[in-house]
PDB file of N, CA and C in Angstrom:
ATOM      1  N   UNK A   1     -24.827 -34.315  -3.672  1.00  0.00           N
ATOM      2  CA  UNK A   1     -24.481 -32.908  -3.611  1.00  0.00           C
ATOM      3  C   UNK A   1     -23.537 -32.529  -4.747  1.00  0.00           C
ATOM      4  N   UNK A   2     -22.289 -33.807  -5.353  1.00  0.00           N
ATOM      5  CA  UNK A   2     -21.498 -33.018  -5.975  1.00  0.00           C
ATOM      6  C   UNK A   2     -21.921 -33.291  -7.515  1.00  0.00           C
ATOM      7  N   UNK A   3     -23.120 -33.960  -7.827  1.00  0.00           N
ATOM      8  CA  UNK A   3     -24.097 -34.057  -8.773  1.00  0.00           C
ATOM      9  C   UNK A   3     -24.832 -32.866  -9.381  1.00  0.00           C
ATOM     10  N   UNK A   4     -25.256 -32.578  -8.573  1.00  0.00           N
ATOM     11  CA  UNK A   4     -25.972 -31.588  -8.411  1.00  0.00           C
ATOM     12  C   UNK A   4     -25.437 -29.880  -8.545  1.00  0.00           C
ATOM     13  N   UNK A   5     -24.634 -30.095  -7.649  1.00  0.00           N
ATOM     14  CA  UNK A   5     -23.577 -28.933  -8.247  1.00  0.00           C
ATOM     15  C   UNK A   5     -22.940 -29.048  -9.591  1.00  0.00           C
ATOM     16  N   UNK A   6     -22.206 -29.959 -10.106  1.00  0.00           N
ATOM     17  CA  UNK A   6     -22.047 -30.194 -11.667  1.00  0.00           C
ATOM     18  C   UNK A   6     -23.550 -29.468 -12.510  1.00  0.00           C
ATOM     19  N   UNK A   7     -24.554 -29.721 -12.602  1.00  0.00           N
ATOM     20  CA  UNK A   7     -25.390 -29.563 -12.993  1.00  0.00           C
ATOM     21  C   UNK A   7     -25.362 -28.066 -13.492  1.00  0.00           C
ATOM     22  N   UNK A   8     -25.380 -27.933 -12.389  1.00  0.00           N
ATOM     23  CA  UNK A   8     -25.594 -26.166 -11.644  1.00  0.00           C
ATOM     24  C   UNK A   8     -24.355 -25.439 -12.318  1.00  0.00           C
ATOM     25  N   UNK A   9     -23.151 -26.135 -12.199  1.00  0.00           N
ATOM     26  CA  UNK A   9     -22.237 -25.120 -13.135  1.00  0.00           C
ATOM     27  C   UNK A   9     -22.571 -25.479 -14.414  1.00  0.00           C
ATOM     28  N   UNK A  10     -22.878 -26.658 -15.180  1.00  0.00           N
ATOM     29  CA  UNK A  10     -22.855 -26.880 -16.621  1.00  0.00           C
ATOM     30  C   UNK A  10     -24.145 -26.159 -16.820  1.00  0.00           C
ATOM     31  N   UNK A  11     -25.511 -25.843 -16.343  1.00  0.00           N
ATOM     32  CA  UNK A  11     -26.309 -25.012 -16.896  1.00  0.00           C
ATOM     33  C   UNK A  11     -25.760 -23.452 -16.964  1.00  0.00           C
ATOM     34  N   UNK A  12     -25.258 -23.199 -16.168  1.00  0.00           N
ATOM     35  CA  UNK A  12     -24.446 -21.564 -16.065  1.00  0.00           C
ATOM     36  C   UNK A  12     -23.779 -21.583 -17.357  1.00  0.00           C
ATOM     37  N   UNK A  13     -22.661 -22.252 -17.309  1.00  0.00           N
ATOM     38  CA  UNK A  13     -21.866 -22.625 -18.700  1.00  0.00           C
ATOM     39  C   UNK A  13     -23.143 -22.204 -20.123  1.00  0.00           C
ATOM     40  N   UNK A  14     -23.913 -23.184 -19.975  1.00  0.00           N
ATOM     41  CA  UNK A  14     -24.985 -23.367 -21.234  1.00  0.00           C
ATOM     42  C   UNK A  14     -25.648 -21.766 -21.315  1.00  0.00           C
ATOM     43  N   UNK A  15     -26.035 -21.200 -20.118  1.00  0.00           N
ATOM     44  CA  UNK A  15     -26.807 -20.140 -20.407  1.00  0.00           C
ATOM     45  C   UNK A  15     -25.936 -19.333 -21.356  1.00  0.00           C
ATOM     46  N   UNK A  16     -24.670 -19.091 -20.322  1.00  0.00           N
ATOM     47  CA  UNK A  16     -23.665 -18.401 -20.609  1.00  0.00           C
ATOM     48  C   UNK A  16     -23.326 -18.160 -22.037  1.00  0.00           C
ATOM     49  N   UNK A  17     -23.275 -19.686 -22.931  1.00  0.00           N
ATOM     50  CA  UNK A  17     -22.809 -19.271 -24.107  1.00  0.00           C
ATOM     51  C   UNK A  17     -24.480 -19.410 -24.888  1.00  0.00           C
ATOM     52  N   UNK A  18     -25.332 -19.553 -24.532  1.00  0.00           N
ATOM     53  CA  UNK A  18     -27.011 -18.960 -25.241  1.00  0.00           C
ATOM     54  C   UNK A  18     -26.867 -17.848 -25.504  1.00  0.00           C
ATOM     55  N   UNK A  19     -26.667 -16.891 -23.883  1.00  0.00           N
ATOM     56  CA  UNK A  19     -26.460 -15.392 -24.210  1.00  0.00           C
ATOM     57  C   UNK A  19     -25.593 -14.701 -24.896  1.00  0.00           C
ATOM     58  N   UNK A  20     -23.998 -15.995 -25.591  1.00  0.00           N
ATOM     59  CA  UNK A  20     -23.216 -15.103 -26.109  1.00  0.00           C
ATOM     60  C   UNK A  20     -23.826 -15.415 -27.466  1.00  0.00           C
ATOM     61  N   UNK A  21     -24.091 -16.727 -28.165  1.00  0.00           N
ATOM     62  CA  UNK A  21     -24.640 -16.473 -29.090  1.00  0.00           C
ATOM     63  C   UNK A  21     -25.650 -16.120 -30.181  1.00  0.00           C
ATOM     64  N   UNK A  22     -26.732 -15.922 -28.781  1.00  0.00           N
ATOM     65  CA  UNK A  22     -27.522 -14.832 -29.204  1.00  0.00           C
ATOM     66  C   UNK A  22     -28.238 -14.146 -30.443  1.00  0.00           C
ATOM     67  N   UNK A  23     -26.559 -13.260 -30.317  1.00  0.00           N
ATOM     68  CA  UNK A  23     -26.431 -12.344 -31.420  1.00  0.00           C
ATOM     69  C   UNK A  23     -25.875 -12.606 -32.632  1.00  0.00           C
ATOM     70  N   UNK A  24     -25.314 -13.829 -32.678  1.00  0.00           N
ATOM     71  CA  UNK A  24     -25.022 -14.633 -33.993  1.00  0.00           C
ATOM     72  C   UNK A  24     -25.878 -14.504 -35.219  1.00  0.00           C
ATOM     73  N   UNK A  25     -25.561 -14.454 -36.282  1.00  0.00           N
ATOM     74  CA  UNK A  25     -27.032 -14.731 -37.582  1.00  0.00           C
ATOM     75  C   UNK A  25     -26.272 -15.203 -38.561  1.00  0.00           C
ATOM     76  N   UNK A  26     -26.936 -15.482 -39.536  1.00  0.00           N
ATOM     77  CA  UNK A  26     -25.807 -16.173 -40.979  1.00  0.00           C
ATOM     78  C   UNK A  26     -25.508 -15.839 -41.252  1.00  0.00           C
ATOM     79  N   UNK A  27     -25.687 -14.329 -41.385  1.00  0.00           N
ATOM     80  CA  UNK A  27     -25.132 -13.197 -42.095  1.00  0.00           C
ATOM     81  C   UNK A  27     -23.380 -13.347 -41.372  1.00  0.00           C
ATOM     82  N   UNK A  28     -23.958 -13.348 -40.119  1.00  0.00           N
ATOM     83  CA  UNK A  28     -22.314 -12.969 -39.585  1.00  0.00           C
ATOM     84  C   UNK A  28     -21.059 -13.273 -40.016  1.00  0.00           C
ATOM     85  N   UNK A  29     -19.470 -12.551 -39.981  1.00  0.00           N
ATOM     86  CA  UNK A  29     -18.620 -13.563 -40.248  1.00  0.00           C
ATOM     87  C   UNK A  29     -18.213 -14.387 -39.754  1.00  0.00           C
ATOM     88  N   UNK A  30     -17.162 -15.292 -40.057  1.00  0.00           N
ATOM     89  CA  UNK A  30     -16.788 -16.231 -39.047  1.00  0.00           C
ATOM     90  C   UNK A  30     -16.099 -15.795 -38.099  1.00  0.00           C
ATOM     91  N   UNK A  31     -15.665 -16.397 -37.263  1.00  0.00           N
ATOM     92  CA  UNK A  31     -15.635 -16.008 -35.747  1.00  0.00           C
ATOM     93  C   UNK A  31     -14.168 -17.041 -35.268  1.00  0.00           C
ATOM     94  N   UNK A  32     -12.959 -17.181 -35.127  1.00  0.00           N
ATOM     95  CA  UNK A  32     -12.053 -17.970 -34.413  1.00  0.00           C
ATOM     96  C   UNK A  32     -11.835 -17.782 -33.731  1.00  0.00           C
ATOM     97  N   UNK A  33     -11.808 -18.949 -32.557  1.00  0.00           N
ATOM     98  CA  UNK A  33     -11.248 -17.978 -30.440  1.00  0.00           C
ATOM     99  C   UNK A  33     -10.024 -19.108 -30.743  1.00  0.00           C
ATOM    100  N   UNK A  34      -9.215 -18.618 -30.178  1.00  0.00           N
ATOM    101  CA  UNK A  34      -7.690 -19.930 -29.640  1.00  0.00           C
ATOM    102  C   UNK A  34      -7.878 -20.036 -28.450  1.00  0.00           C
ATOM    103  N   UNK A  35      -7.956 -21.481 -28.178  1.00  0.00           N
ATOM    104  CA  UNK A  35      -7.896 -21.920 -26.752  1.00  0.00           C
ATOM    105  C   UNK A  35      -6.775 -22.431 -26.166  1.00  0.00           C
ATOM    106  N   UNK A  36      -6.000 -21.901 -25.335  1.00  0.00           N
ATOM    107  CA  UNK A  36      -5.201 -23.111 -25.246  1.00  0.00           C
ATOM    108  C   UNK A  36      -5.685 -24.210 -23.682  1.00  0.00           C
ATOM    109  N   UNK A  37      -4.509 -25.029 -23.881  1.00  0.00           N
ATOM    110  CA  UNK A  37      -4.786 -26.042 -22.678  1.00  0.00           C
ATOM    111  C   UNK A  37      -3.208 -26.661 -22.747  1.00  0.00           C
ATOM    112  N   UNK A  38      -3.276 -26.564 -21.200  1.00  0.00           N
ATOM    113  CA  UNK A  38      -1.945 -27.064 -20.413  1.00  0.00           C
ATOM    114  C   UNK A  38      -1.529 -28.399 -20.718  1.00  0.00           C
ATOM    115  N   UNK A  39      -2.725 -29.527 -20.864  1.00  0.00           N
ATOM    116  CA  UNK A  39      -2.496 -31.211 -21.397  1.00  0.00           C
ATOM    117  C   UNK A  39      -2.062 -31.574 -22.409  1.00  0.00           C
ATOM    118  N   UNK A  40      -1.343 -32.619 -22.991  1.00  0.00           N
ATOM    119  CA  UNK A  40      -1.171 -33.303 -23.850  1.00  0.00           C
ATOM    120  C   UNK A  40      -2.779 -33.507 -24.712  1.00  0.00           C
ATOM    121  N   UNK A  41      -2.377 -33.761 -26.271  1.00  0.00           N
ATOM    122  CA  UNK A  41      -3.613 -34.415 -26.890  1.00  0.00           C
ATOM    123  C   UNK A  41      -4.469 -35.568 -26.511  1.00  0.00           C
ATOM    124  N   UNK A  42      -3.514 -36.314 -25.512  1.00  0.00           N
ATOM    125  CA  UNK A  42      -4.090 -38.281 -25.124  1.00  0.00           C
ATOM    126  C   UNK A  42      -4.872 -37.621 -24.095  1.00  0.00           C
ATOM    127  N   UNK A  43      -4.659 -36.503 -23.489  1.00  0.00           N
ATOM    128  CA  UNK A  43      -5.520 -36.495 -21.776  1.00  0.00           C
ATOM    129  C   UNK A  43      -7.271 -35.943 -22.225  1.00  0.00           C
ATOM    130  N   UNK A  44      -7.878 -36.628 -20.850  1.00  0.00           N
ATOM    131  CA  UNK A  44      -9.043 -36.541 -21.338  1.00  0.00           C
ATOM    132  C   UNK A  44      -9.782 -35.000 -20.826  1.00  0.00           C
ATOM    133  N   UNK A  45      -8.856 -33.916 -20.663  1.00  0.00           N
ATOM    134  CA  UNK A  45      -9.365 -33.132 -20.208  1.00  0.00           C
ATOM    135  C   UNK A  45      -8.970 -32.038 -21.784  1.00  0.00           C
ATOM    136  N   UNK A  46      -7.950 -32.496 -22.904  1.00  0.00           N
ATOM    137  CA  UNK A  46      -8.017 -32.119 -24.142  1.00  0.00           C
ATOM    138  C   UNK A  46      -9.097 -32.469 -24.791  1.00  0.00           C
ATOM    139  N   UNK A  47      -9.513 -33.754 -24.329  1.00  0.00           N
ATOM    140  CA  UNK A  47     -10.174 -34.479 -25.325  1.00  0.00           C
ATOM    141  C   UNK A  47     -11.667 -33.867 -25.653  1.00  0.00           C
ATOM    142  N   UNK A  48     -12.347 -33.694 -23.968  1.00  0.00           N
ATOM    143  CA  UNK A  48     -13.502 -32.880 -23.615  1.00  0.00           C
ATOM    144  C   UNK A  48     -13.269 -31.849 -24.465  1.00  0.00           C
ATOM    145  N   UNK A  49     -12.183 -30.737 -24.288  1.00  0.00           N
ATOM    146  CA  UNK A  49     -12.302 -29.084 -24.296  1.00  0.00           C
ATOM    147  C   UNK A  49     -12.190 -29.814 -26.141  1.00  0.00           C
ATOM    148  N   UNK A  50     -11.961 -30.431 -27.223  1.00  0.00           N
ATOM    149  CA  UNK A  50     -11.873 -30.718 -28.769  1.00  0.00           C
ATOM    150  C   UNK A  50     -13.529 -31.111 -29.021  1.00  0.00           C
ATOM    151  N   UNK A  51     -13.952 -32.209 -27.805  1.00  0.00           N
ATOM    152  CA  UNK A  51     -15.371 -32.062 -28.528  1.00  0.00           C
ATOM    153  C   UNK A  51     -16.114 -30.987 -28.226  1.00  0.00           C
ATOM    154  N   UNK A  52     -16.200 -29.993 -27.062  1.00  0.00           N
ATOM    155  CA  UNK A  52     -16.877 -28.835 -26.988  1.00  0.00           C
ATOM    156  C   UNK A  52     -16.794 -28.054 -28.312  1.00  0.00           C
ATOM    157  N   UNK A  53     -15.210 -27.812 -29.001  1.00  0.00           N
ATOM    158  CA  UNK A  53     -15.080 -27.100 -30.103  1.00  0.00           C
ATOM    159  C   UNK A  53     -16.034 -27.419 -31.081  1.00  0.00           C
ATOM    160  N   UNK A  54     -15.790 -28.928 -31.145  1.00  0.00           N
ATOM    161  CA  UNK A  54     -16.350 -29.672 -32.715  1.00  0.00           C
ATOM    162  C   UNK A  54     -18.411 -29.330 -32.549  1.00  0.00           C
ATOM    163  N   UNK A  55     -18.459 -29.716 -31.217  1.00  0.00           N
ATOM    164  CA  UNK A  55     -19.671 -29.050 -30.455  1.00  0.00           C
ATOM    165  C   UNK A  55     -20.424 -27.675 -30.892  1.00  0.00           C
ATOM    166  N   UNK A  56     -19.116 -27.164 -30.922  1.00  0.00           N
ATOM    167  CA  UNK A  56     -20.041 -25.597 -31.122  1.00  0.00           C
ATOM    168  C   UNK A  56     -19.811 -25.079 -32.056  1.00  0.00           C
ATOM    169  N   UNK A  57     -18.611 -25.365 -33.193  1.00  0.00           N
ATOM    170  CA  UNK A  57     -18.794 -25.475 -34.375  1.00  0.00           C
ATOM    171  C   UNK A  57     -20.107 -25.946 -35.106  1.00  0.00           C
ATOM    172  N   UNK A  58     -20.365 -26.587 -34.692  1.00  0.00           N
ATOM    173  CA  UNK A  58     -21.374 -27.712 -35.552  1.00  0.00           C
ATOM    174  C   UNK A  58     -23.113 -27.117 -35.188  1.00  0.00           C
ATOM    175  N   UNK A  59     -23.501 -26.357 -33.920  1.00  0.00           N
ATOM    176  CA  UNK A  59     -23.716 -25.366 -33.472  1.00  0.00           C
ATOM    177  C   UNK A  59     -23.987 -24.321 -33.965  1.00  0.00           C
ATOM    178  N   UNK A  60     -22.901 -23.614 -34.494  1.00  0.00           N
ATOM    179  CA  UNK A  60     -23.266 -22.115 -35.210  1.00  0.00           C
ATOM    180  C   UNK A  60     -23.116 -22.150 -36.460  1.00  0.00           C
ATOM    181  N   UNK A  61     -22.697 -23.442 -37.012  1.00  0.00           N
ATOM    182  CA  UNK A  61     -23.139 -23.652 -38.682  1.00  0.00           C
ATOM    183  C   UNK A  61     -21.519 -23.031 -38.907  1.00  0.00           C
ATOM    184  N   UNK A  62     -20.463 -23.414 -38.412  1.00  0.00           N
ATOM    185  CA  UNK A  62     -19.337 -22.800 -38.307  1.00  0.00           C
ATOM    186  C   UNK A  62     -18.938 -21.289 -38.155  1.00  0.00           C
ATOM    187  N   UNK A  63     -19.759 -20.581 -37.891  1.00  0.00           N
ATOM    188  CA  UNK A  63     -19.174 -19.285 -38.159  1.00  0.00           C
ATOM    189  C   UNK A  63     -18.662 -19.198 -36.661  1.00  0.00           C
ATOM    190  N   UNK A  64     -18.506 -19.864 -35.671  1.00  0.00           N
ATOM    191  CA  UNK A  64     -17.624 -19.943 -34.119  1.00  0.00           C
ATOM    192  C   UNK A  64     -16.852 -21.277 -34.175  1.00  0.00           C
ATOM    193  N   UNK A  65     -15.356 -21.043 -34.596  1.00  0.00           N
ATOM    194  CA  UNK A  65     -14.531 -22.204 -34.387  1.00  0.00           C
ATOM    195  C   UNK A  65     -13.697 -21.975 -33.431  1.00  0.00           C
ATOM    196  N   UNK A  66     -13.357 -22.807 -32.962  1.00  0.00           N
ATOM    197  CA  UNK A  66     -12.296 -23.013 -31.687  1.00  0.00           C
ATOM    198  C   UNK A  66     -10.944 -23.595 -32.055  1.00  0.00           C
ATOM    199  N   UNK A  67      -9.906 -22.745 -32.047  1.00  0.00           N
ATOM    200  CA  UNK A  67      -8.543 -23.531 -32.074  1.00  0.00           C
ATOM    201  C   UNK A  67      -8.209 -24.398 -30.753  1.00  0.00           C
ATOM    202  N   UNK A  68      -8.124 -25.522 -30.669  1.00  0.00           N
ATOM    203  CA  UNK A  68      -7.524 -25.715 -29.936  1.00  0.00           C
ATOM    204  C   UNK A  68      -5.582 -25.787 -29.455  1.00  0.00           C
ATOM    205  N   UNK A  69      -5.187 -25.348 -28.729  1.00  0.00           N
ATOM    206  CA  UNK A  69      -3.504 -25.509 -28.634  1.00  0.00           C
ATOM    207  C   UNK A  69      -3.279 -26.024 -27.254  1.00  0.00           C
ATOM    208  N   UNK A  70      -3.094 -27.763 -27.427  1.00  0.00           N
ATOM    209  CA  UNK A  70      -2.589 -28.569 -26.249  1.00  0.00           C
ATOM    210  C   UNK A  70      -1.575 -28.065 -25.968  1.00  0.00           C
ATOM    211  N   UNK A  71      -0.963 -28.519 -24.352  1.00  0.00           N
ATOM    212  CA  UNK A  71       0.239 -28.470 -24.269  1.00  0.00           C
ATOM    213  C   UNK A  71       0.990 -27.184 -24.603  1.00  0.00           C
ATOM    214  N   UNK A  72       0.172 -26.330 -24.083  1.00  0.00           N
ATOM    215  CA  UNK A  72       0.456 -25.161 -24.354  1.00  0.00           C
ATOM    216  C   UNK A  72      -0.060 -23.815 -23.314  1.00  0.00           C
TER     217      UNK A  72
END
Protein backbone atom coordinates (compact mmCIF):
# COMPACT_ATOMS: atom_id res chain seq x y z
CA UNK A 1 0.00 0.00 0.00
CA UNK A 2 2.71 2.48 1.00
CA UNK A 3 4.44 1.55 -2.44
CA UNK A 4 1.99 2.25 -4.24
CA UNK A 5 0.99 5.39 -2.84
CA UNK A 6 4.68 6.71 -3.35
CA UNK A 7 4.08 6.00 -6.88
CA UNK A 8 0.91 7.84 -7.00
CA UNK A 9 2.41 10.99 -5.46
CA UNK A 10 5.74 10.86 -7.58
CA UNK A 11 3.58 10.56 -10.86
CA UNK A 12 1.44 13.72 -9.66
CA UNK A 13 4.81 15.41 -8.93
CA UNK A 14 5.99 14.31 -12.69
CA UNK A 15 2.75 15.40 -14.34
CA UNK A 16 2.84 18.41 -12.37
CA UNK A 17 6.11 19.70 -13.54
CA UNK A 18 5.29 18.23 -17.56
CA UNK A 19 2.49 20.72 -17.31
CA UNK A 20 4.71 23.43 -15.93
CA UNK A 21 7.17 22.95 -18.47
CA UNK A 22 5.24 22.71 -21.16
CA UNK A 23 5.56 26.06 -22.13
CA UNK A 24 9.28 26.20 -22.02
CA UNK A 25 11.16 26.61 -25.65
CA UNK A 26 14.85 27.64 -26.34
CA UNK A 27 13.95 30.66 -27.11
CA UNK A 28 13.01 31.23 -23.49
CA UNK A 29 15.09 32.99 -20.85
CA UNK A 30 16.57 31.46 -18.13
CA UNK A 31 14.52 30.82 -15.36
CA UNK A 32 16.04 30.66 -11.35
CA UNK A 33 13.56 29.38 -8.41
CA UNK A 34 15.44 29.45 -4.73
CA UNK A 35 14.63 26.64 -2.78
CA UNK A 36 15.25 26.51 0.47
CA UNK A 37 15.47 23.47 2.92
CA UNK A 38 15.50 23.22 6.69
CA UNK A 39 18.64 20.29 6.59
CA UNK A 40 22.12 20.48 6.66
CA UNK A 41 24.12 19.68 3.23
CA UNK A 42 25.20 15.82 4.72
CA UNK A 43 21.25 14.97 5.15
CA UNK A 44 19.80 12.91 2.65
CA UNK A 45 16.74 14.79 2.30
CA UNK A 46 19.27 17.92 0.86
CA UNK A 47 20.88 15.55 -1.00
CA UNK A 48 17.55 14.27 -2.97
CA UNK A 49 16.01 18.00 -3.26
CA UNK A 50 20.30 18.92 -5.15
CA UNK A 51 19.82 16.00 -7.47
CA UNK A 52 16.19 16.95 -8.46
CA UNK A 53 17.85 20.50 -9.23
CA UNK A 54 20.87 19.05 -11.18
CA UNK A 55 17.80 16.81 -12.62
CA UNK A 56 15.94 19.46 -14.05
CA UNK A 57 18.54 21.59 -14.98
CA UNK A 58 19.91 19.09 -17.20
CA UNK A 59 16.19 18.72 -18.35
CA UNK A 60 15.48 22.10 -19.71
CA UNK A 61 18.91 22.51 -21.29
CA UNK A 62 19.38 24.96 -18.27
CA UNK A 63 17.09 27.58 -18.82
CA UNK A 64 15.23 26.18 -15.12
CA UNK A 65 17.89 26.23 -12.35
CA UNK A 66 17.28 25.64 -8.86
CA UNK A 67 19.14 27.38 -6.02
CA UNK A 68 19.39 25.38 -3.51
CA UNK A 69 19.70 27.07 0.36
CA UNK A 70 20.30 24.27 3.13
CA UNK A 71 19.81 24.97 6.47
CA UNK A 72 17.83 27.56 5.87
Amino acid sequence: MLQSRRISKAGALVAAAAFSFAGFTAASAETKWDMPTPYCDSNFHTQNISQFAEDVSAKTDGSLTIQIHSAG
